[in-house]
PDB file of N, CA and C in Angstrom:
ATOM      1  N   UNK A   1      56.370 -23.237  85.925  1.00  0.00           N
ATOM      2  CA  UNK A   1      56.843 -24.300  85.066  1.00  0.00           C
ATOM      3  C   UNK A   1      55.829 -24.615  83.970  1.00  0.00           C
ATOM      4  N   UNK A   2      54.468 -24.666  84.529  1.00  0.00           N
ATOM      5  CA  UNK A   2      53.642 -24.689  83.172  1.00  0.00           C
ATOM      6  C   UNK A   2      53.508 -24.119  82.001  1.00  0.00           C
ATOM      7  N   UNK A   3      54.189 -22.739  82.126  1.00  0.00           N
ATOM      8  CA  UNK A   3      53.349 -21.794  81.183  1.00  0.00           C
ATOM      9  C   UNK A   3      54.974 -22.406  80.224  1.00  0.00           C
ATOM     10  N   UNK A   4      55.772 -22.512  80.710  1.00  0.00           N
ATOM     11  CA  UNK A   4      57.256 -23.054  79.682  1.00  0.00           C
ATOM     12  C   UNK A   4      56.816 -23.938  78.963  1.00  0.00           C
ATOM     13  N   UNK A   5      56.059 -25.169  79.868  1.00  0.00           N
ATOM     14  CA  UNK A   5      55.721 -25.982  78.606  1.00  0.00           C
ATOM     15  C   UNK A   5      54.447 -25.895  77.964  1.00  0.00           C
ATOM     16  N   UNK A   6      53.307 -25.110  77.779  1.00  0.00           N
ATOM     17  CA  UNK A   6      52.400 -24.505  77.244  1.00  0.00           C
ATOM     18  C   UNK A   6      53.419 -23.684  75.753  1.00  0.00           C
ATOM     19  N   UNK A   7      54.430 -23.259  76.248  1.00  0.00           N
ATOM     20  CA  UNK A   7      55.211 -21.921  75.295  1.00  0.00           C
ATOM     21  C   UNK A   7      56.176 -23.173  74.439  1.00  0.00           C
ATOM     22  N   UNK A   8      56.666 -24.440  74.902  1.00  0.00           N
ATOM     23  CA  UNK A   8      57.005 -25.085  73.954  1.00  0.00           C
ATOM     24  C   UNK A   8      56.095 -25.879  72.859  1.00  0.00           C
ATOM     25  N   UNK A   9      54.771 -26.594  73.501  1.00  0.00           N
ATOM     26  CA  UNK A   9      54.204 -27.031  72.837  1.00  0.00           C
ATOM     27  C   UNK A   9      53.550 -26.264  71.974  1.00  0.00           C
ATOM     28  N   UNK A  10      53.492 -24.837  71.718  1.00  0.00           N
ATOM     29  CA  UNK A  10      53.159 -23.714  70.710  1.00  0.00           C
ATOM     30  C   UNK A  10      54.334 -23.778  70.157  1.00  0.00           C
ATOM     31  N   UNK A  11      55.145 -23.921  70.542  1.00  0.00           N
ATOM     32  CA  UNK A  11      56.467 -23.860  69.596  1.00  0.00           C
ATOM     33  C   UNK A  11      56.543 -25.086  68.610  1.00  0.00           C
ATOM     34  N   UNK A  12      55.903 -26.091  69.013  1.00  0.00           N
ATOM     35  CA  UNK A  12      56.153 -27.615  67.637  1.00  0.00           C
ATOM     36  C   UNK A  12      55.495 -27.920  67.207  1.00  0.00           C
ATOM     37  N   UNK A  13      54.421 -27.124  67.590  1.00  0.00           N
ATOM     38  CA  UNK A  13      52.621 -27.380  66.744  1.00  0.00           C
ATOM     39  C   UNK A  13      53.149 -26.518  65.748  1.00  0.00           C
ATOM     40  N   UNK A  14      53.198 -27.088  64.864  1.00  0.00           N
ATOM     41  CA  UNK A  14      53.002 -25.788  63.488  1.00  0.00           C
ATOM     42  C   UNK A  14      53.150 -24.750  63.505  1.00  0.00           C
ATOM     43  N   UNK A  15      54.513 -24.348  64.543  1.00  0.00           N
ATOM     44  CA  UNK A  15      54.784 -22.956  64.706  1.00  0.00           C
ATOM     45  C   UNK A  15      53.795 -21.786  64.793  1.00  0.00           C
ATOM     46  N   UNK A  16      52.402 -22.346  65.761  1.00  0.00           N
ATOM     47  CA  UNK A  16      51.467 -21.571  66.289  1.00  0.00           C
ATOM     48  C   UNK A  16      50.857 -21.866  67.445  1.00  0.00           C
ATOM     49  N   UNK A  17      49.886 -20.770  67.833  1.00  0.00           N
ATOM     50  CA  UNK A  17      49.428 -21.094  68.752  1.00  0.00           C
ATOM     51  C   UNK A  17      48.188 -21.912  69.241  1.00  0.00           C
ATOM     52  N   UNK A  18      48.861 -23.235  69.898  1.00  0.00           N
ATOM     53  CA  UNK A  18      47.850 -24.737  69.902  1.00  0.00           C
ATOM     54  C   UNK A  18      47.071 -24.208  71.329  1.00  0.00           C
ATOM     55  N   UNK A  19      47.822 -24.036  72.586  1.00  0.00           N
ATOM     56  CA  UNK A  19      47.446 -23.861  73.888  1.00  0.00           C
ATOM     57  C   UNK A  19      47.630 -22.017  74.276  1.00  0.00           C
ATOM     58  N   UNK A  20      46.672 -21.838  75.339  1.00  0.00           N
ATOM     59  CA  UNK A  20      46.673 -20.667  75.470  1.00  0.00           C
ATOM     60  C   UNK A  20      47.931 -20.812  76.901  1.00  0.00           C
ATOM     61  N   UNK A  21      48.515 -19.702  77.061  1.00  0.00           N
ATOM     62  CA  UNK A  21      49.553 -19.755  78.086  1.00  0.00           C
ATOM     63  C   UNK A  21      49.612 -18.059  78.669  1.00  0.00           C
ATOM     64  N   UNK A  22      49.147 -18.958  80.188  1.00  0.00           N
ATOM     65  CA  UNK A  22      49.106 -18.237  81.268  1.00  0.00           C
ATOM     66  C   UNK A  22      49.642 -18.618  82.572  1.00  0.00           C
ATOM     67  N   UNK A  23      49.832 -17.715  83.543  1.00  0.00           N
ATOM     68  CA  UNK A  23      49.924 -18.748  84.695  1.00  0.00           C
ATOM     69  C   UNK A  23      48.802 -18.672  85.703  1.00  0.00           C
ATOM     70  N   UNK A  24      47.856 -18.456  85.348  1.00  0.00           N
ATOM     71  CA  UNK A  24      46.798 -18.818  86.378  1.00  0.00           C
ATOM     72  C   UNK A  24      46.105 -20.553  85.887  1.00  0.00           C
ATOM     73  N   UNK A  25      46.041 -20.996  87.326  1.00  0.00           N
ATOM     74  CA  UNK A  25      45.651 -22.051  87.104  1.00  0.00           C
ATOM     75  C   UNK A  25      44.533 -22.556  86.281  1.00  0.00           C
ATOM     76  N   UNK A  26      44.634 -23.871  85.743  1.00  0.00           N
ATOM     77  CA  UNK A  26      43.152 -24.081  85.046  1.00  0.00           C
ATOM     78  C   UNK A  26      42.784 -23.997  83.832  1.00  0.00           C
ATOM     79  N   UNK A  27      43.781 -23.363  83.155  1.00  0.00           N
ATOM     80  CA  UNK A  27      43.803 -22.619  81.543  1.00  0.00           C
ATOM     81  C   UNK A  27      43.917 -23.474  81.128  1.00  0.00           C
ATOM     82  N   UNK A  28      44.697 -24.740  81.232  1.00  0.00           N
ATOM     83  CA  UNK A  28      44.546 -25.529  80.134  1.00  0.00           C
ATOM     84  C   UNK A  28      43.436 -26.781  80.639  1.00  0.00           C
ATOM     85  N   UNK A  29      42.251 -26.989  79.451  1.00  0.00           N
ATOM     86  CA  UNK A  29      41.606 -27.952  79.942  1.00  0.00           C
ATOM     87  C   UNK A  29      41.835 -29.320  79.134  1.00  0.00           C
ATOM     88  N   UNK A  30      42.083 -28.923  77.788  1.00  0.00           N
ATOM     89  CA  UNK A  30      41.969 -29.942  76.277  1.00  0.00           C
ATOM     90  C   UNK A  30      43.537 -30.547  76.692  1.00  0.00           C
ATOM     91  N   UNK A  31      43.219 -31.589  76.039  1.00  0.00           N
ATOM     92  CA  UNK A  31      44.867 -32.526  76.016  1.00  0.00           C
ATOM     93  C   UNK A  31      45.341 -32.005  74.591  1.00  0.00           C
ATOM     94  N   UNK A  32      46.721 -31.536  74.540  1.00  0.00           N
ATOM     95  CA  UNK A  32      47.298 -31.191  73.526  1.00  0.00           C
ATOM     96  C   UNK A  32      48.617 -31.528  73.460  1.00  0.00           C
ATOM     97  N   UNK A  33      48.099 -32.749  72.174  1.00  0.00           N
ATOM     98  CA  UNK A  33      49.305 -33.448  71.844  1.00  0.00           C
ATOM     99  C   UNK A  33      50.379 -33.276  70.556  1.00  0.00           C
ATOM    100  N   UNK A  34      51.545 -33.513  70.844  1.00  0.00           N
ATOM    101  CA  UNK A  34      52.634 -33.551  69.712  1.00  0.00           C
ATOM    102  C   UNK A  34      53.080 -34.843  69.103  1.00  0.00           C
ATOM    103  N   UNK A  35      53.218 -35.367  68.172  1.00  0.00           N
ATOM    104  CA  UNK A  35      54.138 -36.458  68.160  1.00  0.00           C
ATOM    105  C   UNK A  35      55.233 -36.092  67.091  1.00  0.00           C
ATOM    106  N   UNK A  36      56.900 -36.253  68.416  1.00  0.00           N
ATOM    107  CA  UNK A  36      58.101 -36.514  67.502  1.00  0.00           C
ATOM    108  C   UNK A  36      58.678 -37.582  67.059  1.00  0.00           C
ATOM    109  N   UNK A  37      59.509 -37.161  66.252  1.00  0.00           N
ATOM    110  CA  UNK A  37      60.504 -38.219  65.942  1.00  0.00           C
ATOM    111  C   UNK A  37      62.103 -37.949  66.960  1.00  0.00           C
ATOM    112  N   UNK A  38      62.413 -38.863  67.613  1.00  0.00           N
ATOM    113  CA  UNK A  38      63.783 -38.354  68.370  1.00  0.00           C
ATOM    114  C   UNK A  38      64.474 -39.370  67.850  1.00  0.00           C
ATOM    115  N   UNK A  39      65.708 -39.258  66.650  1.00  0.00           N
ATOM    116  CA  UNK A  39      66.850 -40.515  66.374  1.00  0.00           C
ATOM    117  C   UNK A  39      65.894 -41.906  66.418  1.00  0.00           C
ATOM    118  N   UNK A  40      65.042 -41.697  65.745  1.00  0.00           N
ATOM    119  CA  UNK A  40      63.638 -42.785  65.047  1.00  0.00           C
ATOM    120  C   UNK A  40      63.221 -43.270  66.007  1.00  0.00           C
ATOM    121  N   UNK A  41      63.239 -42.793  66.927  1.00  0.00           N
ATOM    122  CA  UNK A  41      61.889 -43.186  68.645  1.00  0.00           C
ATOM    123  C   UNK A  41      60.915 -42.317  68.460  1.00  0.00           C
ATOM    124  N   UNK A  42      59.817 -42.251  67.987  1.00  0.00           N
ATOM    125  CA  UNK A  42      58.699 -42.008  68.231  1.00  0.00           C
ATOM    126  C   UNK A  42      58.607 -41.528  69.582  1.00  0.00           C
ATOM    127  N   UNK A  43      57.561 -40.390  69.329  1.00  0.00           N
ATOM    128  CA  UNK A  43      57.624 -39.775  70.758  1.00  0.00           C
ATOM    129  C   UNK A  43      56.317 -39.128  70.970  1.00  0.00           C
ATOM    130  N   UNK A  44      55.458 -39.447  71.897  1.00  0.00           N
ATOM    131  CA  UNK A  44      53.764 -38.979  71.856  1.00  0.00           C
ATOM    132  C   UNK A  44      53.936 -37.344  73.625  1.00  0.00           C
ATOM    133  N   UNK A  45      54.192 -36.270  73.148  1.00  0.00           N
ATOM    134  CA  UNK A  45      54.151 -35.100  74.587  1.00  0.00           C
ATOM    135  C   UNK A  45      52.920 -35.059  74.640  1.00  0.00           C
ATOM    136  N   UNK A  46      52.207 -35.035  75.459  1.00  0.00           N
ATOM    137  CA  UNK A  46      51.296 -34.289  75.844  1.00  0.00           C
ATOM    138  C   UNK A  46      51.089 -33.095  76.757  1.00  0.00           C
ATOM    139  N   UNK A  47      50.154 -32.138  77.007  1.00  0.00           N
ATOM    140  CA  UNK A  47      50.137 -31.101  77.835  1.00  0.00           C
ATOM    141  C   UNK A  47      48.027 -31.274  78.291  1.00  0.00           C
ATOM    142  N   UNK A  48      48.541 -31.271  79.395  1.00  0.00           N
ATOM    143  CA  UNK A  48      47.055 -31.568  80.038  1.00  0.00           C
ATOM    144  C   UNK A  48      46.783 -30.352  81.256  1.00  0.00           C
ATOM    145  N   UNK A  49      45.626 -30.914  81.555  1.00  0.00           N
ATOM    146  CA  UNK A  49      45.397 -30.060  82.936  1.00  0.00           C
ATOM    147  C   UNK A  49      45.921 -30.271  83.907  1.00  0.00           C
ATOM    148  N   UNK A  50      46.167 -29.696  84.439  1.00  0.00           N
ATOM    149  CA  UNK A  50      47.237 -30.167  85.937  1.00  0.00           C
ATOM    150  C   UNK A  50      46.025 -30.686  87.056  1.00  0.00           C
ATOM    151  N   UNK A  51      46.775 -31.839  87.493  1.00  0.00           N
ATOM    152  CA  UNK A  51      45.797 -32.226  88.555  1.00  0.00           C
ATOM    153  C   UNK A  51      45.489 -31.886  89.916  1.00  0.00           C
ATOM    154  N   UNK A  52      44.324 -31.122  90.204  1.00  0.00           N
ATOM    155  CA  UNK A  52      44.351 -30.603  91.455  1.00  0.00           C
ATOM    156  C   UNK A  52      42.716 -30.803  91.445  1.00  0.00           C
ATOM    157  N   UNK A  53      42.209 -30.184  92.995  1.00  0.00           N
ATOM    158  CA  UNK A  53      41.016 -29.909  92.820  1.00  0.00           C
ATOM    159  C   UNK A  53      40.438 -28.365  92.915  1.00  0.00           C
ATOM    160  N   UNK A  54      39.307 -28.586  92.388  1.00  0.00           N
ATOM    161  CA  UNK A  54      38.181 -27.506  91.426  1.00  0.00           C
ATOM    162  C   UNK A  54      37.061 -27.737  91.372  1.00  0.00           C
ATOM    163  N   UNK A  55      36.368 -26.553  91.826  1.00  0.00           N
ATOM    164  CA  UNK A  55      35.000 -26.497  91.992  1.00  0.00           C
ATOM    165  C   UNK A  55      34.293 -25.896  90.096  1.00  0.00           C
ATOM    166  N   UNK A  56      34.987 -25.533  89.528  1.00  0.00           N
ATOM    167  CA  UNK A  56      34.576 -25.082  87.607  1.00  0.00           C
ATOM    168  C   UNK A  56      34.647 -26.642  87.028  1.00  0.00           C
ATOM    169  N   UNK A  57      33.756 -26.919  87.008  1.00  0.00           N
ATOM    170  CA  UNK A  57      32.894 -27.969  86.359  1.00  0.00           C
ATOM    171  C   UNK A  57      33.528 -28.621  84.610  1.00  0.00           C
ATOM    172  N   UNK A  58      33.656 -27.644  83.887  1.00  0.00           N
ATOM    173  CA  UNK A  58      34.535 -27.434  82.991  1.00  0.00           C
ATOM    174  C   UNK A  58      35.945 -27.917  82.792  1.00  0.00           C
ATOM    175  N   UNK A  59      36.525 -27.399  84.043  1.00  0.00           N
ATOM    176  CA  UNK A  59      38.001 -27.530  84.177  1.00  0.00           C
ATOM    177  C   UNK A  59      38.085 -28.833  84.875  1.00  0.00           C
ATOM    178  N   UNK A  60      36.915 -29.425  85.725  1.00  0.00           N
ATOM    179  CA  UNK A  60      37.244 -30.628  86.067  1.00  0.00           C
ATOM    180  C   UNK A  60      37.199 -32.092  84.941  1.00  0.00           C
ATOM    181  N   UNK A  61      36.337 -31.424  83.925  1.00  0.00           N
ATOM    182  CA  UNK A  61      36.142 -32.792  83.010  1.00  0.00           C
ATOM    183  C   UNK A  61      38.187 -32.388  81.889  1.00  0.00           C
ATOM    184  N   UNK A  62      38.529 -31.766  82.011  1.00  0.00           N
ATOM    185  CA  UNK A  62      40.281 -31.660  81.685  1.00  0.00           C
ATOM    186  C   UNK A  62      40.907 -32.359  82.335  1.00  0.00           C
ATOM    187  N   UNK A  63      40.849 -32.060  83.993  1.00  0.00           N
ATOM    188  CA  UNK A  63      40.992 -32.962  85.001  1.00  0.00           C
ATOM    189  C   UNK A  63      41.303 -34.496  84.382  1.00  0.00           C
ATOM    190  N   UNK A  64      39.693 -34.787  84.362  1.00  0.00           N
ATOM    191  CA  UNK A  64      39.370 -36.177  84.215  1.00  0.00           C
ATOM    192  C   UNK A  64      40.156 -36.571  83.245  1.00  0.00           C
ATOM    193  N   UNK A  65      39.994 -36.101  81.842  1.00  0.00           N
ATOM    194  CA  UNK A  65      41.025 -36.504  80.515  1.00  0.00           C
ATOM    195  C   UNK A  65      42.597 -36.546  81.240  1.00  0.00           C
ATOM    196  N   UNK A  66      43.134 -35.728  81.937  1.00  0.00           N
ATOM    197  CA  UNK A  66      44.415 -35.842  82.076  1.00  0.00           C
ATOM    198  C   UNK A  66      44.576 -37.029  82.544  1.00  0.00           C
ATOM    199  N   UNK A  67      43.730 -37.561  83.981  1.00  0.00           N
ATOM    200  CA  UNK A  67      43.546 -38.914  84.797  1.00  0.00           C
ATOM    201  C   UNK A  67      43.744 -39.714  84.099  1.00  0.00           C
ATOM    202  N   UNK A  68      42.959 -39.668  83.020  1.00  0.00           N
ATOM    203  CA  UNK A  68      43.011 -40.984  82.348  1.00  0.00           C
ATOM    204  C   UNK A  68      43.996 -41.318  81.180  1.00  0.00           C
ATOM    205  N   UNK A  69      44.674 -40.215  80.508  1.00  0.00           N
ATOM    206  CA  UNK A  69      45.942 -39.891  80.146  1.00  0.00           C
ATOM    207  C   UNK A  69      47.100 -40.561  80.499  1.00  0.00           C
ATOM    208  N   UNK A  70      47.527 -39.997  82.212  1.00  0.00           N
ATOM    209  CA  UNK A  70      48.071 -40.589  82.664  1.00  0.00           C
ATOM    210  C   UNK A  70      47.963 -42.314  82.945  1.00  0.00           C
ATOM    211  N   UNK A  71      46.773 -42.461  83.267  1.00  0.00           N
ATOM    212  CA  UNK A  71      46.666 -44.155  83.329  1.00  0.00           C
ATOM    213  C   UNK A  71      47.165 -44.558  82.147  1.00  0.00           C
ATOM    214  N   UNK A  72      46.618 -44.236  81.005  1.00  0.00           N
ATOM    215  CA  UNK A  72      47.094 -45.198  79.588  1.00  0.00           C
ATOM    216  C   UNK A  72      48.567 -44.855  79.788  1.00  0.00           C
ATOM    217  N   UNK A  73      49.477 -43.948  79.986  1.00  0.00           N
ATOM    218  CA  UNK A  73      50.840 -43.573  79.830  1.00  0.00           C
ATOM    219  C   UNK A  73      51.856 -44.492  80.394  1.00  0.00           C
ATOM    220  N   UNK A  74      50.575 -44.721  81.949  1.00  0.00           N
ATOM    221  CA  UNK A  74      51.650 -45.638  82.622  1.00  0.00           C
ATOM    222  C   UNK A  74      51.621 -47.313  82.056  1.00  0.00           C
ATOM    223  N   UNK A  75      50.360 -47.460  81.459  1.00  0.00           N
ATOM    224  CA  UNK A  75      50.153 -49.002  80.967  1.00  0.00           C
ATOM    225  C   UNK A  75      50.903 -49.017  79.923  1.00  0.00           C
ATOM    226  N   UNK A  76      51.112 -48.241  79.018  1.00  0.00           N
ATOM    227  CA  UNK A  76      52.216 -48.018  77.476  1.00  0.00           C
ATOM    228  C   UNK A  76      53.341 -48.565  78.220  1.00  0.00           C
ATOM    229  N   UNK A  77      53.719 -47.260  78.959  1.00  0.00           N
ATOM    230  CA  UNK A  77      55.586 -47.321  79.302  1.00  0.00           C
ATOM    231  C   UNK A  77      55.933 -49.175  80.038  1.00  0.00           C
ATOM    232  N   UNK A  78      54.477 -49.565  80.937  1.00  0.00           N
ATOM    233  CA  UNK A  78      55.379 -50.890  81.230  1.00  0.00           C
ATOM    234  C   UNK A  78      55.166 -51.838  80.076  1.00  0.00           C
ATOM    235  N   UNK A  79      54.111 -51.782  78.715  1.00  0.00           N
ATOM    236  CA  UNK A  79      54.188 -52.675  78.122  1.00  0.00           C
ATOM    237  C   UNK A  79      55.438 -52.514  76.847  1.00  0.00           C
ATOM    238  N   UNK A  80      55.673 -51.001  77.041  1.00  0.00           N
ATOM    239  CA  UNK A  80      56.975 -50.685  76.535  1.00  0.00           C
ATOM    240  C   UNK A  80      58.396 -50.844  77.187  1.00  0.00           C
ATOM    241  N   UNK A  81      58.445 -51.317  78.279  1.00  0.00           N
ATOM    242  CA  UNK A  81      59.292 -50.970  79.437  1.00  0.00           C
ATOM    243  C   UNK A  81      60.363 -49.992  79.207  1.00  0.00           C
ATOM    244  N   UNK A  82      59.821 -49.408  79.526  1.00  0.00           N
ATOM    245  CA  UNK A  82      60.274 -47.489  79.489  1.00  0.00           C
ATOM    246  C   UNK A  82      60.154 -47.704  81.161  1.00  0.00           C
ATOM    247  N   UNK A  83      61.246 -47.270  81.993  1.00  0.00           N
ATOM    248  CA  UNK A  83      61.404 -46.647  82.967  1.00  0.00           C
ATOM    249  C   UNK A  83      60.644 -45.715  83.566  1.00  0.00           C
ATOM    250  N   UNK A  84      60.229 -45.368  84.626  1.00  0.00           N
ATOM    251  CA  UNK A  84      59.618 -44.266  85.134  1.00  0.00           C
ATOM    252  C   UNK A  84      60.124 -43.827  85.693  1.00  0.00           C
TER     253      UNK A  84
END
């Protein structure tokens, strides 16, 4: 399922390649974001590291950015009240 959305978010970045796409775990470390327009809703995707654990030092500070990603996402959506 990852590497699909790795292969879309190359698809709306500027019709290039933003994220590298593989399916071995870990490849993605950087947060790589899009923002659309959907019928004038603003729309912020992101693609992060998937959260698991890891001993590559590297891949854990992606980790961390995603963590905290997610925290702000969930504080947005309830001060947006967006459903989860």
């Amino acid at each position: 399922m990852r590497p699909l959305l790795h292969a879309l978010t190359n698809r709306w970045t500027a019709q290039r390649e933003a994220a590298i796409v593989t399916h071995v775990p870990g490849t993605t470390r950087d947060i790589v974001e899009l923002s659309l327009d959907i019928g004038g809703l603003p729309v912020l995707v992101a693609d992060t590291a998937g959260l698991r654990d890891t001993t590559d030092e590297v891949e854990k500070i992606g980790i961390e950015r995603a963590r905290k990603a997610l925290v702000l996402f969930r504080l947005l959506s309830r001060f947006h009240s967006i459903p989860l």
